[in-house]
PDB file of N, CA and C in Angstrom:
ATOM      1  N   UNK A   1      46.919  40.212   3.521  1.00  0.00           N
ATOM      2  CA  UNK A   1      47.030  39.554   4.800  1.00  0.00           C
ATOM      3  C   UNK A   1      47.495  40.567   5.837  1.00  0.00           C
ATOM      4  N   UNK A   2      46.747  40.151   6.947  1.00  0.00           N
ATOM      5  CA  UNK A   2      47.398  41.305   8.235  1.00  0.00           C
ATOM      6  C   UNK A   2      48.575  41.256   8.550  1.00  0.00           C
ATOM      7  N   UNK A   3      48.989  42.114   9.264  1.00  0.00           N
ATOM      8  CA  UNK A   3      50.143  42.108   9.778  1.00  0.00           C
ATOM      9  C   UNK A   3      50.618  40.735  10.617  1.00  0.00           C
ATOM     10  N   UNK A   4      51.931  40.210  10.937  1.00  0.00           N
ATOM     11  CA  UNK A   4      52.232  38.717  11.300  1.00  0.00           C
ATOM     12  C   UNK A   4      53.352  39.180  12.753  1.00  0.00           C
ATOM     13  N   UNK A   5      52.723  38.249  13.618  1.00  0.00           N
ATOM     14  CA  UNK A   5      53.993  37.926  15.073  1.00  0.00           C
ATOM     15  C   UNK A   5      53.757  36.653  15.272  1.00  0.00           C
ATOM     16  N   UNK A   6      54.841  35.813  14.622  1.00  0.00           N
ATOM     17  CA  UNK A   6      55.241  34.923  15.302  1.00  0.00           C
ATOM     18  C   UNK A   6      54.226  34.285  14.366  1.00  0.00           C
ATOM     19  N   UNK A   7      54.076  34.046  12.721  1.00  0.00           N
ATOM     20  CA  UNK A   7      53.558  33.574  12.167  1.00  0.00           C
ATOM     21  C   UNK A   7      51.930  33.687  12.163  1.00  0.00           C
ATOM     22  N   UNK A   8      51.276  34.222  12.926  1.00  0.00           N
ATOM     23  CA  UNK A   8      50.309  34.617  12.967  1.00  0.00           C
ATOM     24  C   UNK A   8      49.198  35.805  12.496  1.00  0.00           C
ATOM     25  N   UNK A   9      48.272  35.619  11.707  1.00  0.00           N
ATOM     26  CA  UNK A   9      48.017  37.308  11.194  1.00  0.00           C
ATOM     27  C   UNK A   9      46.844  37.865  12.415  1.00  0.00           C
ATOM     28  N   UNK A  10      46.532  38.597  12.695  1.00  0.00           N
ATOM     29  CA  UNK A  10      45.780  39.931  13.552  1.00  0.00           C
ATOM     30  C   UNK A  10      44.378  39.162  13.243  1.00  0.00           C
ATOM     31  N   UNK A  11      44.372  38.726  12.043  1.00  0.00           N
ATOM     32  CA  UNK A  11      42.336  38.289  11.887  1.00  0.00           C
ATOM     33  C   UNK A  11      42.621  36.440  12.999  1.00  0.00           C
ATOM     34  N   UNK A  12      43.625  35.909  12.307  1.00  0.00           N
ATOM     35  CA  UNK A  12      43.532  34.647  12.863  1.00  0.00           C
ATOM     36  C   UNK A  12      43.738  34.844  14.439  1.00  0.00           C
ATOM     37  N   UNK A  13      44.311  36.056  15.513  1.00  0.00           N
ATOM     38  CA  UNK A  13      44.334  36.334  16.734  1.00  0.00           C
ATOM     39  C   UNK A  13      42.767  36.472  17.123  1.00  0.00           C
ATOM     40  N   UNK A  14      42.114  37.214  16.511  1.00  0.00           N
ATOM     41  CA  UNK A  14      41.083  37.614  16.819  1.00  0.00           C
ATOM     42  C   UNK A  14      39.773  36.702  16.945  1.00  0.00           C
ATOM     43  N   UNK A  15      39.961  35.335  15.739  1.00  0.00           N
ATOM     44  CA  UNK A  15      39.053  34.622  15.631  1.00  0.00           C
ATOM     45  C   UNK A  15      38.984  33.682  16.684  1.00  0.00           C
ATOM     46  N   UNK A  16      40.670  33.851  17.195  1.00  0.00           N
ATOM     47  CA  UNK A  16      40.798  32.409  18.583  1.00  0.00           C
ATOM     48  C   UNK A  16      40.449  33.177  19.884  1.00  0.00           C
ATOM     49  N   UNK A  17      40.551  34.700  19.947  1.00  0.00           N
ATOM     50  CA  UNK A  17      39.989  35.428  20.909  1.00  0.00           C
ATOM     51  C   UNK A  17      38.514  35.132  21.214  1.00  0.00           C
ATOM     52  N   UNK A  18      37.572  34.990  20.040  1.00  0.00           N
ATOM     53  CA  UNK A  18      36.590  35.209  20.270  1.00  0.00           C
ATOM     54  C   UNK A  18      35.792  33.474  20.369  1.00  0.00           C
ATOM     55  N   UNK A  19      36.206  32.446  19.640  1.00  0.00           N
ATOM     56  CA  UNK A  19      36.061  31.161  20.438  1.00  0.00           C
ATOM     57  C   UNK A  19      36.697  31.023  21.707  1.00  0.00           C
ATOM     58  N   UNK A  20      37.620  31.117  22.244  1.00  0.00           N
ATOM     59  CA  UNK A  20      38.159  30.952  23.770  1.00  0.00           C
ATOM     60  C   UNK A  20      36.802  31.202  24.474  1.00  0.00           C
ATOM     61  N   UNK A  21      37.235  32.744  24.320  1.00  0.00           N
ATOM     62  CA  UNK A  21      35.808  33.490  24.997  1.00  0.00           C
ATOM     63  C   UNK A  21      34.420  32.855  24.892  1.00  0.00           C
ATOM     64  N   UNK A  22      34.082  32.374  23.928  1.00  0.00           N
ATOM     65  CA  UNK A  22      32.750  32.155  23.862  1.00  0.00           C
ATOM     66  C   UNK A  22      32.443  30.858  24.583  1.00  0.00           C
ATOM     67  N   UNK A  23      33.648  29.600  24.366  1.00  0.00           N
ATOM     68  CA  UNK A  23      33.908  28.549  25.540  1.00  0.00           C
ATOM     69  C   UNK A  23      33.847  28.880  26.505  1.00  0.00           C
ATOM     70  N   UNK A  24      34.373  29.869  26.787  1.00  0.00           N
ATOM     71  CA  UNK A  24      34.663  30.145  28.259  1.00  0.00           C
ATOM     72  C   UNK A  24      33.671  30.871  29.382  1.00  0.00           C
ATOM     73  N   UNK A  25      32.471  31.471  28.218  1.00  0.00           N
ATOM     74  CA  UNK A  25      30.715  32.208  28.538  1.00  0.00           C
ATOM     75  C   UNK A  25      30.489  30.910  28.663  1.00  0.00           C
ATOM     76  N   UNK A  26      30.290  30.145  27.858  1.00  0.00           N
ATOM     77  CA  UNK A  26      29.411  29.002  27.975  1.00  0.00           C
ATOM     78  C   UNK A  26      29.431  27.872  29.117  1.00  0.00           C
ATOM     79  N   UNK A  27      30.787  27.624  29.054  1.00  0.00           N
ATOM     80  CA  UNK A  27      31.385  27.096  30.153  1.00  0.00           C
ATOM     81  C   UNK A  27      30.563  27.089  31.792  1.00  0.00           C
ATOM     82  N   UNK A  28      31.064  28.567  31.874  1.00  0.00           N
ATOM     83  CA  UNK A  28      30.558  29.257  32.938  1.00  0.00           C
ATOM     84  C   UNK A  28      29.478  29.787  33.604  1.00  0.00           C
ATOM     85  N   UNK A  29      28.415  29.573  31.878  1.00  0.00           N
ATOM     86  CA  UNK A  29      27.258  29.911  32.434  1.00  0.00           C
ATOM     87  C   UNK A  29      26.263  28.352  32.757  1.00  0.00           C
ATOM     88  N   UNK A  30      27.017  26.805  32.048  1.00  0.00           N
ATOM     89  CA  UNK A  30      26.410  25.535  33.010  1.00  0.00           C
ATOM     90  C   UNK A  30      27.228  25.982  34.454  1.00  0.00           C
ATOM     91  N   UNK A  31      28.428  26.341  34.651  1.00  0.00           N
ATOM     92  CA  UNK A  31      28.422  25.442  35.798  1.00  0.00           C
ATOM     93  C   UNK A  31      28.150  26.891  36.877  1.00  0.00           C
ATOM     94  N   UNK A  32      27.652  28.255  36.710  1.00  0.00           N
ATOM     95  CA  UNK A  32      27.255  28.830  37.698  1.00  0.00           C
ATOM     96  C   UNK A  32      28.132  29.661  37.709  1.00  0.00           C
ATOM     97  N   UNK A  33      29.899  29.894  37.243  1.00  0.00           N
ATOM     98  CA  UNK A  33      30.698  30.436  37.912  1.00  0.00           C
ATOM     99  C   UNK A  33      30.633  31.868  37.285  1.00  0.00           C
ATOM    100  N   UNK A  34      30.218  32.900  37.891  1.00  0.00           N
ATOM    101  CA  UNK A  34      29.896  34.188  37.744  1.00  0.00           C
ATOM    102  C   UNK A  34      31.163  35.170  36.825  1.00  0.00           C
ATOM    103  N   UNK A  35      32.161  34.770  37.668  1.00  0.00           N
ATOM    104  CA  UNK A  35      33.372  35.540  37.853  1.00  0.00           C
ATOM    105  C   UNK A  35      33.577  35.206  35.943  1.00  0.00           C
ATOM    106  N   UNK A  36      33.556  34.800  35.735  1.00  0.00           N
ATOM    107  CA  UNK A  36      34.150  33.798  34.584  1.00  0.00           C
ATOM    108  C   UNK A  36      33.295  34.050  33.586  1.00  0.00           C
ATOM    109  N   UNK A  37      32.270  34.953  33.826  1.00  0.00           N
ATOM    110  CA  UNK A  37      31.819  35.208  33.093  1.00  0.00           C
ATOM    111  C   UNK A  37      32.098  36.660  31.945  1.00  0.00           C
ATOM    112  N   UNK A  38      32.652  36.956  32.933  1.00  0.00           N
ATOM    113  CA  UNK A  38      33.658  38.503  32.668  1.00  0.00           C
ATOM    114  C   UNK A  38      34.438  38.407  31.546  1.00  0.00           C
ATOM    115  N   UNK A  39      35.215  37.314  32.062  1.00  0.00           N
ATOM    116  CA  UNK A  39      36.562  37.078  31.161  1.00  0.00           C
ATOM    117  C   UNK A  39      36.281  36.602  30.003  1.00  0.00           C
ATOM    118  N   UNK A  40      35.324  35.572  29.780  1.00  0.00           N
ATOM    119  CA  UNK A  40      34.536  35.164  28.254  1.00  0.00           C
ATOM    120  C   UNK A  40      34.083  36.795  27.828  1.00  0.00           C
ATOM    121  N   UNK A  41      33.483  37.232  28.153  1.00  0.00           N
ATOM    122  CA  UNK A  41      33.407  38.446  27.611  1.00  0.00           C
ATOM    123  C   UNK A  41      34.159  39.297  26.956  1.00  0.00           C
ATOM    124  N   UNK A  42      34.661  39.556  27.961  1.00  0.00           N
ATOM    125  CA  UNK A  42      36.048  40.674  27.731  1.00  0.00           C
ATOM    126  C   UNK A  42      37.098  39.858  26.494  1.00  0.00           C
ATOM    127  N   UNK A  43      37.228  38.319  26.281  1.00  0.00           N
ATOM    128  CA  UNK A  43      38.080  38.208  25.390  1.00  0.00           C
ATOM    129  C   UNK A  43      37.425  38.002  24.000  1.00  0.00           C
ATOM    130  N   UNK A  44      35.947  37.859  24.298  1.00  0.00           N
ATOM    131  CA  UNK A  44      35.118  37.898  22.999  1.00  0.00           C
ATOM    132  C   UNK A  44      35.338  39.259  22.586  1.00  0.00           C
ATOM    133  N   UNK A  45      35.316  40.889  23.057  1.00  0.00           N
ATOM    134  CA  UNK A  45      35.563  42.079  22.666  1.00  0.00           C
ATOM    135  C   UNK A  45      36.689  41.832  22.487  1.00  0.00           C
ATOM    136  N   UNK A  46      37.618  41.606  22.598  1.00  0.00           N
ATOM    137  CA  UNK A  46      39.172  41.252  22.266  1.00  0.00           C
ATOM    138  C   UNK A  46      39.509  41.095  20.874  1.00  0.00           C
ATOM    139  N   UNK A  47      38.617  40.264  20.735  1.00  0.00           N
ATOM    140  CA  UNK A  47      38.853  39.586  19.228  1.00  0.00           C
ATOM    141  C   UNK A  47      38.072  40.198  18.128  1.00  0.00           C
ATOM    142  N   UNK A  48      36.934  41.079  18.568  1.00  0.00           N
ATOM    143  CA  UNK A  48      36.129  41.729  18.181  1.00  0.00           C
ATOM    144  C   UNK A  48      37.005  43.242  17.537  1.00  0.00           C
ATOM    145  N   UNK A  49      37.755  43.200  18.944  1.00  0.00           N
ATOM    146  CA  UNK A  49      38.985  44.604  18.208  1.00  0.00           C
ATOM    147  C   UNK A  49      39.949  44.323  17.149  1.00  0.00           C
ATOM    148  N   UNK A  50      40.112  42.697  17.550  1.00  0.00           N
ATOM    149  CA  UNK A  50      41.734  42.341  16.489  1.00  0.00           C
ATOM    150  C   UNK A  50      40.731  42.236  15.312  1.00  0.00           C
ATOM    151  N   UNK A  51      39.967  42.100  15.088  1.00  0.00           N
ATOM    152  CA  UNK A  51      39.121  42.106  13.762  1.00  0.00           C
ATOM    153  C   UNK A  51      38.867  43.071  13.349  1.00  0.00           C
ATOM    154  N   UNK A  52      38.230  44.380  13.691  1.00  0.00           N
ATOM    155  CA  UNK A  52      37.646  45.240  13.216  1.00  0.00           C
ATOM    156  C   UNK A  52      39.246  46.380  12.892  1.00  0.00           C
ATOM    157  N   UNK A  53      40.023  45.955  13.800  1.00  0.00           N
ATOM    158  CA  UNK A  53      41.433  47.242  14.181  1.00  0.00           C
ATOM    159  C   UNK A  53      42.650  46.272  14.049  1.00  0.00           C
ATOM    160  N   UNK A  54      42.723  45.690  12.819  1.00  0.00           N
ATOM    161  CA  UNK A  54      44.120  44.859  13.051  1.00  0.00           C
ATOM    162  C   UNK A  54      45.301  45.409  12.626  1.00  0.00           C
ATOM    163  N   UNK A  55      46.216  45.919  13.955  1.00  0.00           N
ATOM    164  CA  UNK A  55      47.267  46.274  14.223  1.00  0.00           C
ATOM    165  C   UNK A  55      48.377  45.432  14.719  1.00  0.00           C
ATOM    166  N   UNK A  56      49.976  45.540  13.860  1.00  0.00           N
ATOM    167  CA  UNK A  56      50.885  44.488  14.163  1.00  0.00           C
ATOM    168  C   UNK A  56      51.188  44.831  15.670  1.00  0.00           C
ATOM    169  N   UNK A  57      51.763  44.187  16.771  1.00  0.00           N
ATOM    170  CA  UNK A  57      52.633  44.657  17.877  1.00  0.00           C
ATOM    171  C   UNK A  57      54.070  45.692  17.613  1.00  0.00           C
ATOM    172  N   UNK A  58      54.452  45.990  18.561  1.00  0.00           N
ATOM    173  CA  UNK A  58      55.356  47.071  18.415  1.00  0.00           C
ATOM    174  C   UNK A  58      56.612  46.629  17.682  1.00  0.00           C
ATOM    175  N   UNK A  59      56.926  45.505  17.958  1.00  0.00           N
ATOM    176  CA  UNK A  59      58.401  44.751  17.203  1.00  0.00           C
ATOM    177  C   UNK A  59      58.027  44.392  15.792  1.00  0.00           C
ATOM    178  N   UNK A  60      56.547  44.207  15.775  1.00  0.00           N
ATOM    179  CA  UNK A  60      56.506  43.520  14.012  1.00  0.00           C
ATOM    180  C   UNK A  60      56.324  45.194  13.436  1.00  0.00           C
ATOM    181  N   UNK A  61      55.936  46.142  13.482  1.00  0.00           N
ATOM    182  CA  UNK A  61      55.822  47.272  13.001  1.00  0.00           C
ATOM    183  C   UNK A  61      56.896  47.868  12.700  1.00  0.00           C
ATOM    184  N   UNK A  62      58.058  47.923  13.360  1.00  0.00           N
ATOM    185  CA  UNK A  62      59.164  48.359  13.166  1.00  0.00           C
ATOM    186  C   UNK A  62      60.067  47.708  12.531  1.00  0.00           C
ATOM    187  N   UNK A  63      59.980  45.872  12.517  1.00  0.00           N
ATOM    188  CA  UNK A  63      60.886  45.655  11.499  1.00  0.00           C
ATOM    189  C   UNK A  63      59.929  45.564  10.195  1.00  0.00           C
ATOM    190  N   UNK A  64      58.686  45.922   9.609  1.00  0.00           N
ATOM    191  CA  UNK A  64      57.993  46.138   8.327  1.00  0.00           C
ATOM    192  C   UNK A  64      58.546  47.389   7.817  1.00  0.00           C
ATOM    193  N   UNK A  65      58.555  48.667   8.908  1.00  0.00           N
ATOM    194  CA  UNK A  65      58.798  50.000   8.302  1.00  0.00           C
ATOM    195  C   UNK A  65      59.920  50.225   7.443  1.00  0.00           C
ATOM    196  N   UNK A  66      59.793  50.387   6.586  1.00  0.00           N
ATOM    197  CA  UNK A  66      60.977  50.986   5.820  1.00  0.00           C
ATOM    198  C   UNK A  66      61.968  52.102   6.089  1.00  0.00           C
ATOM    199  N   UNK A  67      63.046  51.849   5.571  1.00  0.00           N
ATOM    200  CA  UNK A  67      63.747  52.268   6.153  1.00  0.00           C
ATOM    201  C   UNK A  67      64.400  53.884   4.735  1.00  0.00           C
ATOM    202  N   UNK A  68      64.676  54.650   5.483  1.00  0.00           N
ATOM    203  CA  UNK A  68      64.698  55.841   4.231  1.00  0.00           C
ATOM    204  C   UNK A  68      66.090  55.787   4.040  1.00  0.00           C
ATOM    205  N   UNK A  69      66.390  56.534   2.913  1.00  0.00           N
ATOM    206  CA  UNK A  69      67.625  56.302   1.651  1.00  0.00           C
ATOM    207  C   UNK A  69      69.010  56.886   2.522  1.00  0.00           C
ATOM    208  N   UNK A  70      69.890  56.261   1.865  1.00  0.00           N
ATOM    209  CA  UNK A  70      71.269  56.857   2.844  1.00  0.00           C
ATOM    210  C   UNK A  70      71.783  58.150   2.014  1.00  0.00           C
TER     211      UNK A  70
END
């Protein structure tokens, strides 16, 4: 399992990245709104990264690391 923030692993971030997004293309492309079309995009690659590159955030990485011998 990936790395976890806040109960969450890096694949399950990525999979809600990329439905949002894809609601949010679709959305936008009935009702015309251009702008909005960006942002479905951009969070479909989003999720596309947390999938392919799943990396914890900076606070879950540091309390995983081990810590060396006294």
């Amino acid at each position: 399992m990936g790395q976890c923030c806040d109960g969450v692993c890096s694949k399950c971030w990525g999979i809600k990245y990329i439905v949002i997004g894809v609601v949010i293309f679709v959305t936008a492309w009935k009702w015309q709104m251009y702008i909005w079309h960006v942002l479905g995009v951009l969070l479909v690659l989003k999720g596309a990264m947390k999938l392919a590159m799943p990396m914890g955030c900076g606070h879950c990485s540091e309390m995983t690391a081990k810590k060396g011998k006294k």
